[in-house]
PDB file of N, CA and C in Angstrom:
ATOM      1  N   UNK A   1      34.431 133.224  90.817  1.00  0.00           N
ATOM      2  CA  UNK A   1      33.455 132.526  91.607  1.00  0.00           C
ATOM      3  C   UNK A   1      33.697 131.028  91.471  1.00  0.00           C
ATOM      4  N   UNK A   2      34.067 130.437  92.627  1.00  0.00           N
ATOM      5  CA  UNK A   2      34.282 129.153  92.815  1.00  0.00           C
ATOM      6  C   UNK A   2      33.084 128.044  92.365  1.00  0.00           C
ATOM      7  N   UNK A   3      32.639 126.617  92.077  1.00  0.00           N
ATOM      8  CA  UNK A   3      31.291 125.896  91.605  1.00  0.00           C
ATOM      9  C   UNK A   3      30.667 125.798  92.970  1.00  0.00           C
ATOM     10  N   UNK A   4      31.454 125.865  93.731  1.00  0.00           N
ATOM     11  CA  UNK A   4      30.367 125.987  95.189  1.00  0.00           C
ATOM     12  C   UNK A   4      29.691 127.509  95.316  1.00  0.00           C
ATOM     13  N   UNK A   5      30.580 128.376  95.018  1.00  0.00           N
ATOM     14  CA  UNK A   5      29.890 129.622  95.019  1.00  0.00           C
ATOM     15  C   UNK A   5      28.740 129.625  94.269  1.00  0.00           C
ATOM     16  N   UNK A   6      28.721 129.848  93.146  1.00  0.00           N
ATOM     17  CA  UNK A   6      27.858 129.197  92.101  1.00  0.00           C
ATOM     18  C   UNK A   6      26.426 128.746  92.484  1.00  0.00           C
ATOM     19  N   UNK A   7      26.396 127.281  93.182  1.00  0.00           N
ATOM     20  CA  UNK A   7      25.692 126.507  93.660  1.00  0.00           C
ATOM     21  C   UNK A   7      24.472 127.363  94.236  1.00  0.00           C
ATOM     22  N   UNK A   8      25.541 128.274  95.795  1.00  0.00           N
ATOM     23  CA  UNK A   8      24.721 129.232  96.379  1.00  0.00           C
ATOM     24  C   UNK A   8      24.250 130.062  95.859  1.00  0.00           C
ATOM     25  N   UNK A   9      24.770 130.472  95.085  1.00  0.00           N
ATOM     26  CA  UNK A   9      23.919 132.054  94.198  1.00  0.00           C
ATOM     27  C   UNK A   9      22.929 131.163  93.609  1.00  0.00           C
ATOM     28  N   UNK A  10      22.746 130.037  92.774  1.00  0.00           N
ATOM     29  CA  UNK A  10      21.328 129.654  92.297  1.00  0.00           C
ATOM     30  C   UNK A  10      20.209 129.331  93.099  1.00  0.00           C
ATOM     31  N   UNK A  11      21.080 128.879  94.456  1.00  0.00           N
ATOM     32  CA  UNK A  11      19.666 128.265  95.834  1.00  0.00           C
ATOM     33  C   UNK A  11      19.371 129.947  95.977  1.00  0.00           C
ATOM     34  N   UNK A  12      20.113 131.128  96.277  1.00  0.00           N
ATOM     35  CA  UNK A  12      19.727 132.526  96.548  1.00  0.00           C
ATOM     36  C   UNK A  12      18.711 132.964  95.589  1.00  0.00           C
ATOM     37  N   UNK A  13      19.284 133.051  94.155  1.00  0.00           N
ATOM     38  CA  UNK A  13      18.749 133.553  93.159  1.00  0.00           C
ATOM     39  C   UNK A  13      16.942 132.595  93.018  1.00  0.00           C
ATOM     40  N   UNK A  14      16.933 131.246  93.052  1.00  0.00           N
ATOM     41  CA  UNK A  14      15.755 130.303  93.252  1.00  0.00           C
ATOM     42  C   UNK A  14      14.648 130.821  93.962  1.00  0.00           C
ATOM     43  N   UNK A  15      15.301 131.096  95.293  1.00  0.00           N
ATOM     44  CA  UNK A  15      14.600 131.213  96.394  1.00  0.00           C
ATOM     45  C   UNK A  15      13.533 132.690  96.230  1.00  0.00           C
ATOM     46  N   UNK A  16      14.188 133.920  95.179  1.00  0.00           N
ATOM     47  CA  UNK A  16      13.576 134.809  94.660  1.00  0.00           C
ATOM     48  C   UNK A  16      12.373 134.882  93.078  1.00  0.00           C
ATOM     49  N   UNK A  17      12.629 133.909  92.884  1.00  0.00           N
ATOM     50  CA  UNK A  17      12.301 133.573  91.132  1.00  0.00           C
ATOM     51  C   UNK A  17      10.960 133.932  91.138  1.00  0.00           C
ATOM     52  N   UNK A  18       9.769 133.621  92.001  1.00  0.00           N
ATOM     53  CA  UNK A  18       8.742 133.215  91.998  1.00  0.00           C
ATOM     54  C   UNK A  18       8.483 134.711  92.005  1.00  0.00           C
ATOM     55  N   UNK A  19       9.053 135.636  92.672  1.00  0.00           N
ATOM     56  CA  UNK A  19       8.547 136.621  92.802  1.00  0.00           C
ATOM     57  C   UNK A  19       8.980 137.659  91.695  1.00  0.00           C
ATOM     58  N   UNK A  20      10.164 137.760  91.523  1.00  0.00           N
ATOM     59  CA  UNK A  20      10.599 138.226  90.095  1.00  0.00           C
ATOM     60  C   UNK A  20       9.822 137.917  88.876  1.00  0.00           C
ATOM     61  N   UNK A  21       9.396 136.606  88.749  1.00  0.00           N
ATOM     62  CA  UNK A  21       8.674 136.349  87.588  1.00  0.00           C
ATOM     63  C   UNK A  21       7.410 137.029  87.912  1.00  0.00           C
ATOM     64  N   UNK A  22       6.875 137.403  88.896  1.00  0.00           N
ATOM     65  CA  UNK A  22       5.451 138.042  89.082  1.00  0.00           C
ATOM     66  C   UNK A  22       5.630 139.807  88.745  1.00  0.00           C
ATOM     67  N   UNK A  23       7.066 139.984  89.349  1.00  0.00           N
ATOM     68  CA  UNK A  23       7.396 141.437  89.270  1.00  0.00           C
ATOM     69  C   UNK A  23       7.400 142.011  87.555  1.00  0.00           C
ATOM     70  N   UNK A  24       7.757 141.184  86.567  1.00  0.00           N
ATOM     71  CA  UNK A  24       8.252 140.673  85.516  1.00  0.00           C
ATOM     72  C   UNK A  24       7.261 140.882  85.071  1.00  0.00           C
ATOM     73  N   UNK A  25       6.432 139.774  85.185  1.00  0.00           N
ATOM     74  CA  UNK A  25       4.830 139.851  84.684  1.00  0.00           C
ATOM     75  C   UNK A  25       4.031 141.109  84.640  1.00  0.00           C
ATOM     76  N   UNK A  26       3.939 141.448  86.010  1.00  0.00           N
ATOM     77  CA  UNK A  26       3.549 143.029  86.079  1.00  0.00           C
ATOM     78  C   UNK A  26       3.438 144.230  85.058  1.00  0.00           C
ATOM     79  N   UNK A  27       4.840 144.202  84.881  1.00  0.00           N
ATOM     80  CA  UNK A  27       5.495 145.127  84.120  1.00  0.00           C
ATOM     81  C   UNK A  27       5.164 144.965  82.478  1.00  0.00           C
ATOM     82  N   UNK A  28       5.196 143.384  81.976  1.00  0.00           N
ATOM     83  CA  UNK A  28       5.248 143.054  80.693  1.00  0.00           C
ATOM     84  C   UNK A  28       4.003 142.974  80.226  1.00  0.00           C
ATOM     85  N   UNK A  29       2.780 142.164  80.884  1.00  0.00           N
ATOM     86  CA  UNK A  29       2.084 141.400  80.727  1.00  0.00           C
ATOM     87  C   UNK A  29       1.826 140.134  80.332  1.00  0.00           C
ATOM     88  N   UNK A  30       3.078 139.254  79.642  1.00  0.00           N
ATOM     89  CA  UNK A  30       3.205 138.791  78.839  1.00  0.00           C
ATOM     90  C   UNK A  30       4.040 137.501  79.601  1.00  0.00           C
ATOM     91  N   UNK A  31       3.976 136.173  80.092  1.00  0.00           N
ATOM     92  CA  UNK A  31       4.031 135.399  80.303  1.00  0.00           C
ATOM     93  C   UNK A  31       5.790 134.787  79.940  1.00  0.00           C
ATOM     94  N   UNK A  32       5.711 134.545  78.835  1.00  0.00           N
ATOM     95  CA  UNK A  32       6.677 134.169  78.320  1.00  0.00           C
ATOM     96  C   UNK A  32       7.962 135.347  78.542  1.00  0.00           C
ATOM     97  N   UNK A  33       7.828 136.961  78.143  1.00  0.00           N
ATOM     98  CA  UNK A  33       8.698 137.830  77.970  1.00  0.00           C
ATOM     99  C   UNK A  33       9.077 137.807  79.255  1.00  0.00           C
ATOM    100  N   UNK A  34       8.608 137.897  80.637  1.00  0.00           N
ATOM    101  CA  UNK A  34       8.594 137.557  81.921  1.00  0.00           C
ATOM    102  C   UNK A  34       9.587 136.554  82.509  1.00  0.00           C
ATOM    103  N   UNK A  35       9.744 135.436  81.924  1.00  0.00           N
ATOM    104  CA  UNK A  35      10.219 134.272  82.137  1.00  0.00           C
ATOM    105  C   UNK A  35      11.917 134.460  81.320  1.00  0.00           C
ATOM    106  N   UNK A  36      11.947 135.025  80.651  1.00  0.00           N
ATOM    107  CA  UNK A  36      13.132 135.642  79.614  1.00  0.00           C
ATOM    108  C   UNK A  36      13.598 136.576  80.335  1.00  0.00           C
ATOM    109  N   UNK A  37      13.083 137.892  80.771  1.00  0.00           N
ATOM    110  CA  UNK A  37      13.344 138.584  81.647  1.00  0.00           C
ATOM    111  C   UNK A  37      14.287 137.673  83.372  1.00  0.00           C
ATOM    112  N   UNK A  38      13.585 137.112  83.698  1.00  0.00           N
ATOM    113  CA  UNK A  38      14.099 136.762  84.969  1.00  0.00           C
ATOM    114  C   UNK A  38      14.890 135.702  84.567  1.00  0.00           C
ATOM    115  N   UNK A  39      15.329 135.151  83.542  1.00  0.00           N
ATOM    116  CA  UNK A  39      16.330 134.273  83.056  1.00  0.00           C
ATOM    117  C   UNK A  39      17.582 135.048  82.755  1.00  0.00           C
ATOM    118  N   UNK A  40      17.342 136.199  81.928  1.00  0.00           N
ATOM    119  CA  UNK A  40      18.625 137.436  81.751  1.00  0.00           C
ATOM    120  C   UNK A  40      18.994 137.941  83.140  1.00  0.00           C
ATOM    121  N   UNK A  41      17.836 138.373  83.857  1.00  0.00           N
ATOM    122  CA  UNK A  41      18.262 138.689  85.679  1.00  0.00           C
ATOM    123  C   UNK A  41      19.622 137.581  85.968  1.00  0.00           C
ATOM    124  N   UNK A  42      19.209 136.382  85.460  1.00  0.00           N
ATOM    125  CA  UNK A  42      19.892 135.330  86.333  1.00  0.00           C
ATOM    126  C   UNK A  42      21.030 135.292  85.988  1.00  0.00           C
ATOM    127  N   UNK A  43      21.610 135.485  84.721  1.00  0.00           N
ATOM    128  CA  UNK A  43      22.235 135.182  83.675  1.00  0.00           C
ATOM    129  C   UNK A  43      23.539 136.530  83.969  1.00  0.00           C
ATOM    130  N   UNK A  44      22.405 137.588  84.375  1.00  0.00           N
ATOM    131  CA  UNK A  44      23.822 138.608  84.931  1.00  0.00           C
ATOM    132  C   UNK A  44      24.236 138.394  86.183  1.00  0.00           C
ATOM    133  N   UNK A  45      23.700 137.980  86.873  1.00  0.00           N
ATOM    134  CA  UNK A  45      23.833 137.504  88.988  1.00  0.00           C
ATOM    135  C   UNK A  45      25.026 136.896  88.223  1.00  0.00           C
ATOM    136  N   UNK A  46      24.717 135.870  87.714  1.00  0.00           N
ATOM    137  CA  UNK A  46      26.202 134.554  87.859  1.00  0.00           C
ATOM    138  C   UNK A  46      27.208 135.122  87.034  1.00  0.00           C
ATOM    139  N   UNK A  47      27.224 136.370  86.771  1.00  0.00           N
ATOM    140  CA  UNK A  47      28.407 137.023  86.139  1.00  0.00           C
ATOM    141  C   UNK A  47      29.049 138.129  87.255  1.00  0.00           C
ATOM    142  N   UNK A  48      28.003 138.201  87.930  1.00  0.00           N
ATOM    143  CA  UNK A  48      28.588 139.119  89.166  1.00  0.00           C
ATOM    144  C   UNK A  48      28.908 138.696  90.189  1.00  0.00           C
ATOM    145  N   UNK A  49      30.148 139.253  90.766  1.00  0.00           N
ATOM    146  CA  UNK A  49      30.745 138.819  92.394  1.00  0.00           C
ATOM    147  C   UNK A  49      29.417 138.935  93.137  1.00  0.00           C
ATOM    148  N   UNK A  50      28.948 138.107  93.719  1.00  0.00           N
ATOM    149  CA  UNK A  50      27.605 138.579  94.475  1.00  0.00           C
ATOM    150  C   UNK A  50      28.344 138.660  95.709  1.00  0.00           C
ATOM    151  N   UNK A  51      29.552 138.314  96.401  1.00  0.00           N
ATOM    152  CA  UNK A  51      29.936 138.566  97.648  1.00  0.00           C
ATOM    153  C   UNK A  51      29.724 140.502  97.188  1.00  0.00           C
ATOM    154  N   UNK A  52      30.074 141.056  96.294  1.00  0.00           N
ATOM    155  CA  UNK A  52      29.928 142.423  96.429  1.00  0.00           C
ATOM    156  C   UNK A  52      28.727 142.989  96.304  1.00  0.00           C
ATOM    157  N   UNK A  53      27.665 142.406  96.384  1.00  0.00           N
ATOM    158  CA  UNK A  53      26.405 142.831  96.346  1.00  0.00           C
ATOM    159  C   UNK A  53      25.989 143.395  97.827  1.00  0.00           C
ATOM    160  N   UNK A  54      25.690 144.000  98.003  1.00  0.00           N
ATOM    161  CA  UNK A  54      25.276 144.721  99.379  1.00  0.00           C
ATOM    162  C   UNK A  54      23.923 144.159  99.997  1.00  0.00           C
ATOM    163  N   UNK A  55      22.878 144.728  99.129  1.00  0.00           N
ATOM    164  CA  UNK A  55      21.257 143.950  98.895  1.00  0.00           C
ATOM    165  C   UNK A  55      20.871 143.411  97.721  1.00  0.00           C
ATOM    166  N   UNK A  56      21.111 142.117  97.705  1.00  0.00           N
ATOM    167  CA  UNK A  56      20.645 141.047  96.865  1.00  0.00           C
ATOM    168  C   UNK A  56      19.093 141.709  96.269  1.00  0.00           C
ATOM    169  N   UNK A  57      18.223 141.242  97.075  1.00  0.00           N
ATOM    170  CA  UNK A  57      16.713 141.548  96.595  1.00  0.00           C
ATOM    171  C   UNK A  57      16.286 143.244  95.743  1.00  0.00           C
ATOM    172  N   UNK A  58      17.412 144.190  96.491  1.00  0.00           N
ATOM    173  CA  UNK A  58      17.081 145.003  95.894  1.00  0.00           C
ATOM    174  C   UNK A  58      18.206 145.091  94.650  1.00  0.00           C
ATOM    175  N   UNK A  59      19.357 144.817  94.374  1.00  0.00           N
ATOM    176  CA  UNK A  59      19.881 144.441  93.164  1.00  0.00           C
ATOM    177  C   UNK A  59      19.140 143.760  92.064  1.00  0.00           C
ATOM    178  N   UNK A  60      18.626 142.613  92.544  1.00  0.00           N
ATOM    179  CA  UNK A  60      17.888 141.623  91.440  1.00  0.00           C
ATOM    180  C   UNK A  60      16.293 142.603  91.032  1.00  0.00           C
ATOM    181  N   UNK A  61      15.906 143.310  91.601  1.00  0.00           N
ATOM    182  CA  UNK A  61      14.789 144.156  91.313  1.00  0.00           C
ATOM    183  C   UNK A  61      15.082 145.081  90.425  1.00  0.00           C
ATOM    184  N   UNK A  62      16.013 145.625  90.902  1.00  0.00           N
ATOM    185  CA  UNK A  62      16.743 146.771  90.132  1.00  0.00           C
ATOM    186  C   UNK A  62      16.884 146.441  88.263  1.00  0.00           C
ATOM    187  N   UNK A  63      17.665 145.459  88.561  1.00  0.00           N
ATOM    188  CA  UNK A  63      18.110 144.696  86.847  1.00  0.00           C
ATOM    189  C   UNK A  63      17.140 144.388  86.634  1.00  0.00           C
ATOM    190  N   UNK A  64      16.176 143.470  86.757  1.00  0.00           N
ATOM    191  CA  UNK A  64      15.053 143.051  86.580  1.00  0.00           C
ATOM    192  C   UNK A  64      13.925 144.275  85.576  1.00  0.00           C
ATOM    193  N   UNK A  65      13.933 145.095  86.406  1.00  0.00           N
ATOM    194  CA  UNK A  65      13.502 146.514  86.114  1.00  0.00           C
ATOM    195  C   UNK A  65      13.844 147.212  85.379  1.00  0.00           C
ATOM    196  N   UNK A  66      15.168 147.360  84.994  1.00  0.00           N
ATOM    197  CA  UNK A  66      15.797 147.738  83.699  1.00  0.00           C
ATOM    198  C   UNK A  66      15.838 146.770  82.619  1.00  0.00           C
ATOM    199  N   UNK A  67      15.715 145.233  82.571  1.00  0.00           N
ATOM    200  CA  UNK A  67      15.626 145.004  81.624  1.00  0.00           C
ATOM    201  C   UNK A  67      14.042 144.667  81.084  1.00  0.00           C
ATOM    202  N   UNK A  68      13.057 145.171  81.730  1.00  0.00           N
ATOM    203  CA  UNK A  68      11.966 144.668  81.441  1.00  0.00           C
ATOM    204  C   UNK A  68      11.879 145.949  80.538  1.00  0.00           C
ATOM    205  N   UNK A  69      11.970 147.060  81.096  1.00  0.00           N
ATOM    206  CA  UNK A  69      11.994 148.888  80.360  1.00  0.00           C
ATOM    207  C   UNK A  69      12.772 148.444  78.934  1.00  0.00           C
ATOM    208  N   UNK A  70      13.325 147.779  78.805  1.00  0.00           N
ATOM    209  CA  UNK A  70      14.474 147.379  77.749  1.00  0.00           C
ATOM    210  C   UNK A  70      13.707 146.444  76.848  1.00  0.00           C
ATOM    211  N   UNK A  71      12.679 145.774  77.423  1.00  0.00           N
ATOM    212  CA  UNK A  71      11.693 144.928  76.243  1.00  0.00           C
ATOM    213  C   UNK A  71      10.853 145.921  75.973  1.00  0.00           C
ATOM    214  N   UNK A  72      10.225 146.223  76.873  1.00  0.00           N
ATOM    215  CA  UNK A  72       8.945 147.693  76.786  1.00  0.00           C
ATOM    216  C   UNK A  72       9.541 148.631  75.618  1.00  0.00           C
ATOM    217  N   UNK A  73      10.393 149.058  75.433  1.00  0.00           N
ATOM    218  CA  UNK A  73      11.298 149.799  74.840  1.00  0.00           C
ATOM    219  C   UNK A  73      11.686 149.553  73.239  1.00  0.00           C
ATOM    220  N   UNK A  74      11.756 148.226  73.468  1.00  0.00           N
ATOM    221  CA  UNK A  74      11.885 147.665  71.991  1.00  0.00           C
ATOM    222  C   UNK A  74      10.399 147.342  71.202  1.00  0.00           C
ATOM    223  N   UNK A  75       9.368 147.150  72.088  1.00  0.00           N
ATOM    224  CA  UNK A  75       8.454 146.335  71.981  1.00  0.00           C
ATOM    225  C   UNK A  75       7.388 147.582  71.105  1.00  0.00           C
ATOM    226  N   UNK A  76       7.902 149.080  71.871  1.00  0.00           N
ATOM    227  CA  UNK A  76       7.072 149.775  71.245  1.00  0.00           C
ATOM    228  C   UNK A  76       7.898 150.523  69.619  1.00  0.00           C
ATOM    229  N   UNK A  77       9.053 150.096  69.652  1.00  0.00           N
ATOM    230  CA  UNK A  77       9.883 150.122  68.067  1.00  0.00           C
ATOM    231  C   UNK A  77       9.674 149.625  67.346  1.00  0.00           C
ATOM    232  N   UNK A  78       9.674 148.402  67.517  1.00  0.00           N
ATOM    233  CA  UNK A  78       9.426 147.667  66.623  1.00  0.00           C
ATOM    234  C   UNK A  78       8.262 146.817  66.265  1.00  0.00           C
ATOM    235  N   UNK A  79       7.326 147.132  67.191  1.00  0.00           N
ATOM    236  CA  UNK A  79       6.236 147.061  67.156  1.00  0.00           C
ATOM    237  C   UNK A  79       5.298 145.756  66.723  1.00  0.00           C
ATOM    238  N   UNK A  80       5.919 144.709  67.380  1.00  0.00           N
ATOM    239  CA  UNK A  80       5.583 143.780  67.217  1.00  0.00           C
ATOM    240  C   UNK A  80       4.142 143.175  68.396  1.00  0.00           C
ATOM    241  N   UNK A  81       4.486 143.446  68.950  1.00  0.00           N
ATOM    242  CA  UNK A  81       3.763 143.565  70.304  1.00  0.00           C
ATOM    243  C   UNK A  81       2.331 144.648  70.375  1.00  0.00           C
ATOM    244  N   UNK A  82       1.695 145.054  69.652  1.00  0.00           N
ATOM    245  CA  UNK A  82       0.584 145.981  69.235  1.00  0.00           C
ATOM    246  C   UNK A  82       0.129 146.068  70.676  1.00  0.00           C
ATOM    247  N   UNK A  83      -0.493 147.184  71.482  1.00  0.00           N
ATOM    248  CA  UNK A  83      -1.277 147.278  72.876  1.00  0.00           C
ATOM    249  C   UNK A  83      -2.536 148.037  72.514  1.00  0.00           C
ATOM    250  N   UNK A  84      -2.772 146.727  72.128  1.00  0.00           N
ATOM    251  CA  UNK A  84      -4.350 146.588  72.173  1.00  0.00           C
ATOM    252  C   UNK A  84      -5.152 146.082  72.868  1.00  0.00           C
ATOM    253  N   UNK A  85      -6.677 145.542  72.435  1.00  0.00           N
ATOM    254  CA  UNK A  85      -7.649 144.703  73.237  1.00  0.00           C
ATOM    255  C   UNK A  85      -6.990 143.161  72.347  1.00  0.00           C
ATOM    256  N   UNK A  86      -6.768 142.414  72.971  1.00  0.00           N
ATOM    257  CA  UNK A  86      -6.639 140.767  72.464  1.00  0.00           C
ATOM    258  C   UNK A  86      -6.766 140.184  74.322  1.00  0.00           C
ATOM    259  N   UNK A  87      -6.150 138.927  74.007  1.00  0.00           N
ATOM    260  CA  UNK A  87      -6.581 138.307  75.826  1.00  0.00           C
ATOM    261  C   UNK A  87      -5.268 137.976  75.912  1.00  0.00           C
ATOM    262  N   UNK A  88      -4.903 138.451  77.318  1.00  0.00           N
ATOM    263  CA  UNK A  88      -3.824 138.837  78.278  1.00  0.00           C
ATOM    264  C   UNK A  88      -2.980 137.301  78.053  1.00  0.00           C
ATOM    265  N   UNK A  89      -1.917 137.365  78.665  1.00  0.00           N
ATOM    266  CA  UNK A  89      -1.525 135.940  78.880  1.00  0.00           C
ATOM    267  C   UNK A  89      -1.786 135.684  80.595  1.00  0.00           C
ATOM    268  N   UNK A  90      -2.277 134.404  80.733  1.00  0.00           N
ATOM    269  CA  UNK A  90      -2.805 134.141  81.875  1.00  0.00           C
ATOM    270  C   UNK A  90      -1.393 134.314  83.103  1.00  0.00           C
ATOM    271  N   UNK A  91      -1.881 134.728  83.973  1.00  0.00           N
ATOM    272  CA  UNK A  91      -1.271 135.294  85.090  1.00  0.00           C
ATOM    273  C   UNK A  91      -0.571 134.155  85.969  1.00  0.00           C
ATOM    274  N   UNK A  92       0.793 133.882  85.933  1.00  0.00           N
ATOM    275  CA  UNK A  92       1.681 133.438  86.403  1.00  0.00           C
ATOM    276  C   UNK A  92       1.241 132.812  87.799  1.00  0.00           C
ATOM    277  N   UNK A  93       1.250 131.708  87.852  1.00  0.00           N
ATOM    278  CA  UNK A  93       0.850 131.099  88.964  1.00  0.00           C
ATOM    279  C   UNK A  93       1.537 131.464  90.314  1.00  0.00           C
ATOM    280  N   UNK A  94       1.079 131.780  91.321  1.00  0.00           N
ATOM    281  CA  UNK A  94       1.276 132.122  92.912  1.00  0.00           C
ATOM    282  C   UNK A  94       1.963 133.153  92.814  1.00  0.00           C
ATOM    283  N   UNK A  95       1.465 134.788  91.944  1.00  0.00           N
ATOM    284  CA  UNK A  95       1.593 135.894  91.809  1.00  0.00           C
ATOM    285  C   UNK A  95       0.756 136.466  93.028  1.00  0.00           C
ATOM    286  N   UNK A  96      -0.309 135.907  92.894  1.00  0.00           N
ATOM    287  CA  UNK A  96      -1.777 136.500  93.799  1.00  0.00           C
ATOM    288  C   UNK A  96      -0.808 137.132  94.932  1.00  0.00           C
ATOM    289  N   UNK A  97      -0.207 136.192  95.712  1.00  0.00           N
ATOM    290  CA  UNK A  97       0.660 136.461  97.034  1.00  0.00           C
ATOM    291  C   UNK A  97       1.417 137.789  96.757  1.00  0.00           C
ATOM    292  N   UNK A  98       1.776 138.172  95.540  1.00  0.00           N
ATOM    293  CA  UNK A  98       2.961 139.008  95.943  1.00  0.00           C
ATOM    294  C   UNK A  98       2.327 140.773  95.412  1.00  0.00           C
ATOM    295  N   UNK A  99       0.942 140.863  95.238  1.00  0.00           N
ATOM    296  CA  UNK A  99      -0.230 141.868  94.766  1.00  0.00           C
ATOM    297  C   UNK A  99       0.007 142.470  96.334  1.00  0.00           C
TER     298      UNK A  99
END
């Protein structure tokens, strides 16, 4: 992948963030793990030929989705993360839209 290629996959990948981080959120609850999540999303895009990507949005959902199952996963091992009653982390700004 050429630095112009590059360039475009981050305006592509950008242009999705807002909503990934809500998708993210969803799944985690957790604000921060969310934001880590769609940073690893990103982190594999720019390792992949995205000219071979077929559907972008549904690729980046896809990973997204597996690696959130992949915190969920650890989260109940090692059990750091207790799911209990405590207070949520506040809900990712301009999520509302994507409910």
């Amino acid at each position: 992948m050429s630095v112009r290629d590059s360039g475009s996959t981050a305006a592509r990948f950008e242009q999705r963030r807002s909503r990934l981080t809500c998708q993210a959120f969803r799944m985690l609850g957790a604000s921060g793990e969310a934001e880590d999540a769609v940073q690893d999303t990103w982190m594999r895009l720019s390792r992949t030929e995205i000219d071979s990507i077929r559907n972008l949005d549904g690729w980046l959902t896809t990973t997204l989705s597996r690696i959130c199952l992949d915190v969920l996963r650890a989260r109940r091992i090692d059990d750091r993360h207790p799911l209990g009653p405590g207070a949520p982390d506040p809900f990712p700004r301009g999520c509302d839209r994507f409910r």
